[in-house]
Protein backbone atom coordinates (compact mmCIF):
# COMPACT_ATOMS: atom_id res chain seq x y z
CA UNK A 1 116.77 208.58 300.08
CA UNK A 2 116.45 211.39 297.34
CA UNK A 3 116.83 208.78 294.75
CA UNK A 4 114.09 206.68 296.27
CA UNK A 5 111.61 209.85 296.38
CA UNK A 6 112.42 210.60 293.10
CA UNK A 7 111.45 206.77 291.61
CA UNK A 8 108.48 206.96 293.44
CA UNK A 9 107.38 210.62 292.19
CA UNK A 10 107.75 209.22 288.91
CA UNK A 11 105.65 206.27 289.77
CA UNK A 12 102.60 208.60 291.03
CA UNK A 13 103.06 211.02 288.05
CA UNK A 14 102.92 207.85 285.46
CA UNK A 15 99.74 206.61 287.42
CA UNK A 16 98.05 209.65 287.55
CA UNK A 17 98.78 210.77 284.00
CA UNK A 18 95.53 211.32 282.43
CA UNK A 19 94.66 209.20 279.65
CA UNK A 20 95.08 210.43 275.81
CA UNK A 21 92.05 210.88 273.84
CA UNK A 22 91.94 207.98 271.21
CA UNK A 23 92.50 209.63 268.08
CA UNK A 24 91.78 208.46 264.52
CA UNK A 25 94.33 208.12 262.25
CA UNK A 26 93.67 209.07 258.93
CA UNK A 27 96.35 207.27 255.63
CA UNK A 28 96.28 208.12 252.05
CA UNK A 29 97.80 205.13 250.28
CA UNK A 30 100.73 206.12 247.68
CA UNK A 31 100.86 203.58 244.29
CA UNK A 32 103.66 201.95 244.08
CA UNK A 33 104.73 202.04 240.95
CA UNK A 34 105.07 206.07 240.61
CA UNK A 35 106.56 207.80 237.87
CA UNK A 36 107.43 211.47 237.38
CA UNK A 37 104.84 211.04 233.93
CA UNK A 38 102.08 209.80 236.06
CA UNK A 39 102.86 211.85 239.07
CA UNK A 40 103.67 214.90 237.10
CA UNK A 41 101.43 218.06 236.49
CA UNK A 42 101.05 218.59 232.92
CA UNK A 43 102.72 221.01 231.42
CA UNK A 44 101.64 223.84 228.70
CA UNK A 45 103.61 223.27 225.66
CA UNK A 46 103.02 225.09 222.45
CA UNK A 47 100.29 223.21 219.83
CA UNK A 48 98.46 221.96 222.41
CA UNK A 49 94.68 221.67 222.62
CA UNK A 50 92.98 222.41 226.12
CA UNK A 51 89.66 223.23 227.21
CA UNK A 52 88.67 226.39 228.42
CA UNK A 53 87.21 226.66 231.67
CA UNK A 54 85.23 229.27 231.25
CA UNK A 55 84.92 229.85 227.00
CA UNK A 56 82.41 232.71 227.85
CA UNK A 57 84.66 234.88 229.33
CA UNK A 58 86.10 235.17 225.97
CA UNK A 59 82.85 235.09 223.73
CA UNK A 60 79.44 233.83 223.70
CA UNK A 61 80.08 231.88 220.49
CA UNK A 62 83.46 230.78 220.78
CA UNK A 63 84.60 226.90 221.42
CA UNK A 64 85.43 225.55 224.59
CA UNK A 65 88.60 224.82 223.47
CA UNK A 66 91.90 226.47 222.41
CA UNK A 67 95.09 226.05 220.54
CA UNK A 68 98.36 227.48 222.47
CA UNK A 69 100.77 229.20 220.48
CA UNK A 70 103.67 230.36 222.39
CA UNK A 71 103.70 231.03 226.35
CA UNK A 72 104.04 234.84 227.16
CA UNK A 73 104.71 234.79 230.40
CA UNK A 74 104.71 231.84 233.47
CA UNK A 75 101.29 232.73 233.61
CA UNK A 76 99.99 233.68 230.15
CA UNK A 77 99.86 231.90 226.40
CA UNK A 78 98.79 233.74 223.46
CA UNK A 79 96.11 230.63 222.11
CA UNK A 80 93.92 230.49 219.08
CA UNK A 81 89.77 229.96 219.92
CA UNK A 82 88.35 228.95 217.56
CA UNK A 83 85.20 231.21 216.30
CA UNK A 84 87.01 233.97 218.58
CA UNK A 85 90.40 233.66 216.78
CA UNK A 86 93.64 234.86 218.98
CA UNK A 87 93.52 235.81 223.06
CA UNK A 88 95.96 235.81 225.71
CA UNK A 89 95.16 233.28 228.06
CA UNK A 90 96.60 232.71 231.95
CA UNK A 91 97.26 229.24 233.23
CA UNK A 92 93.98 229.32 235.44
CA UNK A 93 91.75 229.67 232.71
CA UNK A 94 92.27 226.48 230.99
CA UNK A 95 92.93 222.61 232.03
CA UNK A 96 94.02 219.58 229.99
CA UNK A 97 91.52 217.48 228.54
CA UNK A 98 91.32 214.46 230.10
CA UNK A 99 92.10 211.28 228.38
C-alpha cells in the first residue's frame, strides 16, 4: 500500500507541476573551417605598423600610426610615431590595421 501512495503522489505532483516559461534560445554559429591564424588574436611583434587609437594622446601633430620596436613589458612597446619620433606605448593604446 505504501508503494501504491507513493506512485500516485508522484502522479499528482507531475500533474500539478506548473508549467516552464518558454524560453528563447539564443546560438552563435561557429565556422567550420577554424584555424588558430583565423581564430587567433594578433600578436605585437617587433617592425610592425599599427594604428594608434588615440594619436593625440601623444601629440597634436603626430600620425595615427606607429612603428614597434621592441616590447618592454607584456603591456608596453617602445614604437616610433612618426612626426613625434620614439614613445612607450601599452597594448590598449593601439590595434592592428585591418586588412
Amino acid at each position: 500500500m505504501h508503494l501504491r501512495a507513493l506512485k500516485r503522489a508522484e502522479k499528482i505532483m507531475t500533474i500539478q507541476k506548473p508549467s516552464e516559461p518558454k524560453s528563447t534560445v539564443q546560438w552563435c554559429s561557429i565556422p567550420l573551417n577554424r584555424t588558430p591564424e583565423k581564430t587567433a588574436m594578433p600578436q605585437p611583434k617587433p617592425d610592425t605598423w599599427v594604428q594608434l587609437l588615440e594619436p593625440e594622446s601623444f601629440s597634436s601633430l603626430c600620425h595615427d600610426e606607429a612603428l614597434l620596436l621592441c616590447q618592454i613589458s607584456n603591456w608596453e612597446w617602445a614604437a616610433w610615431i612618426p612626426s613625434h619620433g620614439e614613445a612607450v606605448i601599452k597594448i590598449e593604446q593601439f590595434s592592428f590595421p585591418s586588412k
